[in-house]
N, C-alpha and C. Protein backbone atom coordinates (compact mmCIF):
# COMPACT_ATOMS: atom_id res chain seq x y z
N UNK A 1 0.81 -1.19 0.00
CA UNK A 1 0.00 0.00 0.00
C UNK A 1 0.86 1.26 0.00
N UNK A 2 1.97 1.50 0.47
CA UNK A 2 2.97 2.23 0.59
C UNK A 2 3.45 2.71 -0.54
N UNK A 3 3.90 1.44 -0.91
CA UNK A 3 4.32 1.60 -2.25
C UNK A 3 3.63 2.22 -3.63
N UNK A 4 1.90 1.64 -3.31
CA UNK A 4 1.07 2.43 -4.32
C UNK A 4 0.84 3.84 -4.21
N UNK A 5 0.87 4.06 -3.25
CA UNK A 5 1.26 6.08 -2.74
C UNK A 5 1.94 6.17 -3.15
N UNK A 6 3.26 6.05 -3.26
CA UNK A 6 4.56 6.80 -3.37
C UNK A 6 4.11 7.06 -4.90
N UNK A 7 3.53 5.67 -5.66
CA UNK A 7 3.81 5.75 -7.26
C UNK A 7 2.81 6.67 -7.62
N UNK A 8 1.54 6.70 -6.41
CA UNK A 8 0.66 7.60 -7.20
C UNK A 8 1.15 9.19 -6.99
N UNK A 9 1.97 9.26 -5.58
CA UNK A 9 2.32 10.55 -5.47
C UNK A 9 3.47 10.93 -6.99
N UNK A 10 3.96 10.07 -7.74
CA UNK A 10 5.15 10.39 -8.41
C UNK A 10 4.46 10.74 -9.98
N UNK A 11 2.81 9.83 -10.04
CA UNK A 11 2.35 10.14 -11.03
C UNK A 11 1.57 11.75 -11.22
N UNK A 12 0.87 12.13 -9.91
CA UNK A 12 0.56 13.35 -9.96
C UNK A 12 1.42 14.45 -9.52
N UNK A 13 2.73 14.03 -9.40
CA UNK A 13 3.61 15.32 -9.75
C UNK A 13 4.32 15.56 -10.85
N UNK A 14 4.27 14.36 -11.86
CA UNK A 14 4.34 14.44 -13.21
C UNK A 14 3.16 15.18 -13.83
N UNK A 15 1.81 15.17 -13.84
CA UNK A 15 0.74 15.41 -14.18
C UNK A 15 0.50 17.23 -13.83
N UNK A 16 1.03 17.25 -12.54
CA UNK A 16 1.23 18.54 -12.08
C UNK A 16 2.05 19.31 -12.50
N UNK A 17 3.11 19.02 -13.14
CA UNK A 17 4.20 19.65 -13.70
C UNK A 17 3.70 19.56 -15.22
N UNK A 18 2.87 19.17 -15.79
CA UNK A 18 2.95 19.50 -17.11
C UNK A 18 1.76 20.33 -17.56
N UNK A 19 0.49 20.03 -16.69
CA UNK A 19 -0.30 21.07 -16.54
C UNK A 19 -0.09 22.52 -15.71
N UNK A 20 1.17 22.44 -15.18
CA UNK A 20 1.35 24.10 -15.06
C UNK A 20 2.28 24.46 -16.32
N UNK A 21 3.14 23.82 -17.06
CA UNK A 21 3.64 23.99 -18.03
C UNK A 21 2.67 24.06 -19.25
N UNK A 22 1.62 23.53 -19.45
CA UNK A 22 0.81 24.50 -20.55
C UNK A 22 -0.16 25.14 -19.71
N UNK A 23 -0.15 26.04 -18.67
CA UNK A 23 -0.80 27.39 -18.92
C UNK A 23 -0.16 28.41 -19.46
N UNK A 24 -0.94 29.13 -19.90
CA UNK A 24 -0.26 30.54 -20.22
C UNK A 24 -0.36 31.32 -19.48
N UNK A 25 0.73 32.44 -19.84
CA UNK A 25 1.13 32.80 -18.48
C UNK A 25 0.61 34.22 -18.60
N UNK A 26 0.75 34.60 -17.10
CA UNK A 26 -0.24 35.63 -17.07
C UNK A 26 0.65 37.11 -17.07
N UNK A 27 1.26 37.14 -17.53
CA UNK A 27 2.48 38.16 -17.38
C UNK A 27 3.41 38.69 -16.47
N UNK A 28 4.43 39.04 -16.30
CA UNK A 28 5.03 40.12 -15.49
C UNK A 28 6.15 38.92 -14.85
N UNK A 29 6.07 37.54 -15.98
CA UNK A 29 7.10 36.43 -15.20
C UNK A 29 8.30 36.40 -16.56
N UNK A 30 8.95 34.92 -16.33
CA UNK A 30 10.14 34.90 -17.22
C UNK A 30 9.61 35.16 -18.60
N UNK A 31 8.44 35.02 -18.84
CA UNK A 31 7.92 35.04 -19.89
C UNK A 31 7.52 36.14 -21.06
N UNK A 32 7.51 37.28 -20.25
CA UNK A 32 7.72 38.92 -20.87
C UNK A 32 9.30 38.90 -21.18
N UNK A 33 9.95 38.38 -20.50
CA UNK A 33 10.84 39.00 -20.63
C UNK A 33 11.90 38.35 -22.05
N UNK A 34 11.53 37.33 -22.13
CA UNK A 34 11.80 36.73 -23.87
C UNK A 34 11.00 36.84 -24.98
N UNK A 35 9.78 37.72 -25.01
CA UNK A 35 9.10 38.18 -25.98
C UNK A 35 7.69 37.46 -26.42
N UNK A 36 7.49 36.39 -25.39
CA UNK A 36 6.68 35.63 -25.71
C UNK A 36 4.78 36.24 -25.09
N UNK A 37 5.37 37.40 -24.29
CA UNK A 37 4.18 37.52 -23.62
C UNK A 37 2.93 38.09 -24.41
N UNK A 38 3.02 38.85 -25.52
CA UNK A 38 2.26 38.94 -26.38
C UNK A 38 1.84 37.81 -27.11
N UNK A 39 2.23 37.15 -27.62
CA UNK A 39 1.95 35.95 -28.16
C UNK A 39 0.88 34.74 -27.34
N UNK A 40 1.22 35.24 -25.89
CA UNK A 40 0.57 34.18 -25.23
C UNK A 40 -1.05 34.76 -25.16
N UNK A 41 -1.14 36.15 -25.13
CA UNK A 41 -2.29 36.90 -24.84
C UNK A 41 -2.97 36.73 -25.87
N UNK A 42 -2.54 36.80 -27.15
CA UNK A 42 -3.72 36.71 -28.09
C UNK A 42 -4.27 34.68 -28.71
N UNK A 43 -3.49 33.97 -28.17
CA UNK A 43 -3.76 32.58 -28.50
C UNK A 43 -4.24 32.24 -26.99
N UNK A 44 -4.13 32.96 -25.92
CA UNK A 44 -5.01 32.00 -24.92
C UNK A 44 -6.58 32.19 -24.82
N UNK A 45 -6.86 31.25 -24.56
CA UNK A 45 -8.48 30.70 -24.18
C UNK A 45 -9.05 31.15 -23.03
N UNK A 46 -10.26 31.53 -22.70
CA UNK A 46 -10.84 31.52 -21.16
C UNK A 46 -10.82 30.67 -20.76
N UNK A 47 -11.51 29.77 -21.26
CA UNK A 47 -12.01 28.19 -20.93
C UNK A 47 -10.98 27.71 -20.45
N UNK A 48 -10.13 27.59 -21.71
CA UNK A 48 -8.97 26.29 -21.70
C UNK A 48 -8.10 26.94 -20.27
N UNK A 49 -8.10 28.27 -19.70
CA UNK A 49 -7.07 28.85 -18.79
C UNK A 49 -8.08 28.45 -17.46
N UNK A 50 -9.29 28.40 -17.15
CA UNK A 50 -10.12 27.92 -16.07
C UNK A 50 -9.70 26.60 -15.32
N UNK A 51 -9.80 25.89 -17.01
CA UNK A 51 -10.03 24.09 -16.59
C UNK A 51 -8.10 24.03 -16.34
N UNK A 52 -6.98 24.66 -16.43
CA UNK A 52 -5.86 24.48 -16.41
C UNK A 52 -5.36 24.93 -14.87
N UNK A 53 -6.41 25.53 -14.28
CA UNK A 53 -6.30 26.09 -13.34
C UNK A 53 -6.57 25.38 -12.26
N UNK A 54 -8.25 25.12 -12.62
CA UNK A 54 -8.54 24.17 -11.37
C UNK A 54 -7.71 22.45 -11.66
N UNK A 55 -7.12 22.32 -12.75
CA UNK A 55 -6.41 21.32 -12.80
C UNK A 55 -5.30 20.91 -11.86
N UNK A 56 -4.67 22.71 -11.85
CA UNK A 56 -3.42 22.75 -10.91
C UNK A 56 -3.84 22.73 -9.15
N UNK A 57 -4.59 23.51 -9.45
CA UNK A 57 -5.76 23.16 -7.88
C UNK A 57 -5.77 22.24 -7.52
N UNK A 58 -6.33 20.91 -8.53
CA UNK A 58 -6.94 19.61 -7.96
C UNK A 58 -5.48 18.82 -7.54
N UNK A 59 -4.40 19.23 -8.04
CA UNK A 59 -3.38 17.88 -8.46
C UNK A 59 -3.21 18.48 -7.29
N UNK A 60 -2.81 19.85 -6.96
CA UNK A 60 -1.86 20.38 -5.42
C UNK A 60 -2.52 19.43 -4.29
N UNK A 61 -3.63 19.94 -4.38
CA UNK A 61 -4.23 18.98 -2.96
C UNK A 61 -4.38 17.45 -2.88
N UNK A 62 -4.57 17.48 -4.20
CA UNK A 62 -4.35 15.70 -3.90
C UNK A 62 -2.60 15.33 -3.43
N UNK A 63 -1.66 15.90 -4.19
CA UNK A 63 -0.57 15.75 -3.59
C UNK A 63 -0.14 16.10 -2.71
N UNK A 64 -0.73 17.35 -1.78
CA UNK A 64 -0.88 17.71 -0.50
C UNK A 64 -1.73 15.65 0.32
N UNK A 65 -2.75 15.64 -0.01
CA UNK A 65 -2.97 14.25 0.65
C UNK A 65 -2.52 13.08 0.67
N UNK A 66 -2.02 13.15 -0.33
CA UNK A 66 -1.48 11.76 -0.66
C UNK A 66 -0.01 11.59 0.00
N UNK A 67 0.63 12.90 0.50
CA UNK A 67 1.63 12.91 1.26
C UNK A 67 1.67 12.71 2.65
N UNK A 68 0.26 13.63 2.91
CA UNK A 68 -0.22 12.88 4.46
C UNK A 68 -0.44 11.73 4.71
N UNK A 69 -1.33 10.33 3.45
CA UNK A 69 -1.71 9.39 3.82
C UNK A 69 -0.67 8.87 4.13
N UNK A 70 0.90 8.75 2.82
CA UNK A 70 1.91 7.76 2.92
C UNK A 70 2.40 8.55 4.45
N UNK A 71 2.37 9.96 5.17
CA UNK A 71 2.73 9.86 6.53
C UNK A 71 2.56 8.66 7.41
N UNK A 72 1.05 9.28 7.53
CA UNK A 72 0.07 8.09 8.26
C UNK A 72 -0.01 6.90 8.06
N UNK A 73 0.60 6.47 7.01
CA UNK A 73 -0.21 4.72 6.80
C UNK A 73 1.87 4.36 7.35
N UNK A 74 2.65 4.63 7.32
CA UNK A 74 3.95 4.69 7.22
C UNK A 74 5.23 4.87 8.32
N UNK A 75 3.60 5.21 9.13
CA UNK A 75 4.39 6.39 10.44
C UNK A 75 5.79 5.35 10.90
N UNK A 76 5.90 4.15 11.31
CA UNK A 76 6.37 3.20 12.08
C UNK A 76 7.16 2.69 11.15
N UNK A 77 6.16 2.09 10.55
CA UNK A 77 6.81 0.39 9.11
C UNK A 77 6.84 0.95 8.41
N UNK A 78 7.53 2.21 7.91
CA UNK A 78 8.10 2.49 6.63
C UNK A 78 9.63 1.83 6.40
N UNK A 79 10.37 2.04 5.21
CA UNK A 79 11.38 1.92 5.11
C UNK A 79 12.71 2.54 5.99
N UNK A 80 13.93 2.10 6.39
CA UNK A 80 14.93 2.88 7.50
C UNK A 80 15.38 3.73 6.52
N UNK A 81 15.52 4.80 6.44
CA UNK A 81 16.00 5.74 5.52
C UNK A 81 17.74 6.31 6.13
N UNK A 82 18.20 5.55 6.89
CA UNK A 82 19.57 6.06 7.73
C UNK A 82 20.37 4.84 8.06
N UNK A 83 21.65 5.06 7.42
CA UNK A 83 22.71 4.17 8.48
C UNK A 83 22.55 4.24 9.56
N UNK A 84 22.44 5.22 10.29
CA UNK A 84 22.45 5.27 11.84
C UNK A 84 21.30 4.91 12.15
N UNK A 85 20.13 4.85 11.75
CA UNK A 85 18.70 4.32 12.21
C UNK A 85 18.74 2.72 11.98
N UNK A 86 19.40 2.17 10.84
CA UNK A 86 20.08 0.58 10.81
C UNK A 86 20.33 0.23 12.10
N UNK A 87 21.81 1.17 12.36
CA UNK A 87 22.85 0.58 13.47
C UNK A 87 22.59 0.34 14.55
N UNK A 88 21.16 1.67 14.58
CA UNK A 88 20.73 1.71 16.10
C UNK A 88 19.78 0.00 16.28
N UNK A 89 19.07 0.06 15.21
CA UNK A 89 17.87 -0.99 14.97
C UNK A 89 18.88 -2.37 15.91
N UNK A 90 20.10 -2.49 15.19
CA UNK A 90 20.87 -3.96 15.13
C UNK A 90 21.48 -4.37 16.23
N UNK A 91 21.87 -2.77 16.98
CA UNK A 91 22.68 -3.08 18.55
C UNK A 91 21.48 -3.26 19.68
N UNK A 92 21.95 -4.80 20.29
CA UNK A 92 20.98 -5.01 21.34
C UNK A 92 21.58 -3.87 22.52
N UNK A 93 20.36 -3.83 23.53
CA UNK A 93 20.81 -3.31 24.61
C UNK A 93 21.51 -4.11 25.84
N UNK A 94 22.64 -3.36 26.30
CA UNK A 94 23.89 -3.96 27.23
C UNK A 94 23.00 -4.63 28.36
N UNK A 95 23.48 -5.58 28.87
CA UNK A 95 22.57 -6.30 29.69
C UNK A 95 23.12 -5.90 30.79
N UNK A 96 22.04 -5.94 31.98
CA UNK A 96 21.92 -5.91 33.62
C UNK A 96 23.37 -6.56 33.94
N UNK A 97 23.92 -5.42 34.89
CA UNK A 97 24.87 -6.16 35.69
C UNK A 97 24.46 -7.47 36.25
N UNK A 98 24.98 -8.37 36.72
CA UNK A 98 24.87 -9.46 37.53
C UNK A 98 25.05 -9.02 38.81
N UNK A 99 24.09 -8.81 39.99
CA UNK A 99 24.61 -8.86 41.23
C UNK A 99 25.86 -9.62 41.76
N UNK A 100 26.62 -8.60 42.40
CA UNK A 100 28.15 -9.26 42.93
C UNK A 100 28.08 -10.14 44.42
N UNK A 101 28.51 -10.96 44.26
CA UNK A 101 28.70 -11.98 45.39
C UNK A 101 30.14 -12.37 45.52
N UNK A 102 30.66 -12.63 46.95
CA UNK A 102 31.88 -12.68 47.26
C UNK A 102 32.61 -13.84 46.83
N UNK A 103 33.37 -13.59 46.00
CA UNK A 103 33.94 -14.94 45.78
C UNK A 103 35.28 -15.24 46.42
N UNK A 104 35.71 -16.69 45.92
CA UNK A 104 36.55 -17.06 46.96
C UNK A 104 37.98 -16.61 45.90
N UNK A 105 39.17 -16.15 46.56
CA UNK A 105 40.26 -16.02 45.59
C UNK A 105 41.06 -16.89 44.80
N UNK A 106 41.23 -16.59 43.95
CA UNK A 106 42.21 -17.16 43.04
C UNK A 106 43.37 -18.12 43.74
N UNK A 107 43.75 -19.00 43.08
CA UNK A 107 44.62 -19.93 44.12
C UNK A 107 46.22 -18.92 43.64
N UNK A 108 46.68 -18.80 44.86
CA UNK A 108 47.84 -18.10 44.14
C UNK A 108 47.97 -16.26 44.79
N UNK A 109 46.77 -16.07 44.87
CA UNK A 109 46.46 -14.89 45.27
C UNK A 109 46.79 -14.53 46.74
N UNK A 110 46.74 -13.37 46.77
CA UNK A 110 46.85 -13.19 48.47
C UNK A 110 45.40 -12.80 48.85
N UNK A 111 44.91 -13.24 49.47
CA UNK A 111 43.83 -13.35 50.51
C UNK A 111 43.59 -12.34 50.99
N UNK A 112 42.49 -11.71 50.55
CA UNK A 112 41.38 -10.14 50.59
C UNK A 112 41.55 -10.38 52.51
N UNK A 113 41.82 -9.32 52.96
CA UNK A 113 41.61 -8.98 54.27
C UNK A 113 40.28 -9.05 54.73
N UNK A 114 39.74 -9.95 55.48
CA UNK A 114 38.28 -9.38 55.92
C UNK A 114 37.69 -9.06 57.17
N UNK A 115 37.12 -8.02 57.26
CA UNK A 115 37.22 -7.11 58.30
C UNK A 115 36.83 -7.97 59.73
N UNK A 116 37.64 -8.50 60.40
CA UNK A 116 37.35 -9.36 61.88
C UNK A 116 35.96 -8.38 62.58
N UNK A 117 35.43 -9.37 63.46
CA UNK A 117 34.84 -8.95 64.56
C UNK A 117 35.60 -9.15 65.70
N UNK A 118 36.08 -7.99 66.80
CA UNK A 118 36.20 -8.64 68.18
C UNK A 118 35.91 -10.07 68.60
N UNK A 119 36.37 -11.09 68.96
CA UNK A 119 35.60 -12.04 69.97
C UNK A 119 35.20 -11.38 71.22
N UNK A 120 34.19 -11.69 71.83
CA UNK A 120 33.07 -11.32 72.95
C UNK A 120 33.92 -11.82 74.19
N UNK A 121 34.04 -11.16 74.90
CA UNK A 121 35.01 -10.15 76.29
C UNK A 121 33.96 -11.65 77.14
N UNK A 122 35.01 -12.31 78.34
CA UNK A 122 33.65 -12.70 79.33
C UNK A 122 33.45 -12.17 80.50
N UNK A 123 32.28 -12.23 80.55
CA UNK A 123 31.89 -11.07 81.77
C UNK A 123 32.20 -11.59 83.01
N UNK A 124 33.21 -11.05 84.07
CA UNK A 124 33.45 -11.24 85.34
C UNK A 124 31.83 -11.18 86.03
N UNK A 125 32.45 -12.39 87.02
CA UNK A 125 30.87 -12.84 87.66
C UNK A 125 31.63 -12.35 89.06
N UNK A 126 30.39 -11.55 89.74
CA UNK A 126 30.22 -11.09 90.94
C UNK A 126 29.88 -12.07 91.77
């Protein structure tokens, strides 16, 4: 479905681009200024300049929507468009320390000091 958006968005910006390319133009653009603007005034149409109009109208907003739908239908499960959105995808997250428990030393080692208790004093009996 994704995919049929994208193609329809690619067909009405083809469609859009060639129906603003035959209107005629309304003056005071690149088009005065190479000599053509007279020429365009006496061969354009009412009609034909209406329906070219709301043509460009209709395609904008549909390609205005059709950009929102592929948003929306896309938001998540679209394609990764980034190396770094890959890399991130592929690296698991570092796992939980293991709670530490005392272990016994290495044979060979010198023997962790561990902190004595006093032995218990005996109490003189009265």
């Amino acid at each position: 479905m994704y995919l049929t958006l994208v193609i329809l968005i690619l067909v009405v910006c083809f469609l859009l681009a060639l129906v603003v390319l035959a209107q005629n133009p309304k003056g005071g653009g690149l088009s005065s200024q190479f000599g053509a603007g007279g020429a365009a005034n006496l061969m354009g149409v009412k009609r034909t300049g209406d329906l070219l109009e709301k043509l460009t109208w209709g395609f904008a907003v549909g390609l205005i929507v059709l950009a929102l739908a592929t948003h929306m239908l896309g938001g998540g499960a679209g394609p990764v468009r980034s190396v770094n959105q890959q890399a991130a995808q592929k690296t698991a997250l570092p796992a939980a320390p293991a709670p530490t428990t005392p272990a016994a030393p290495a044979p060979g080692a010198p023997a962790a000091q561990q902190p004595t208790t006093p032995a218990p004093q005996p109490t003189p009996a009265n």
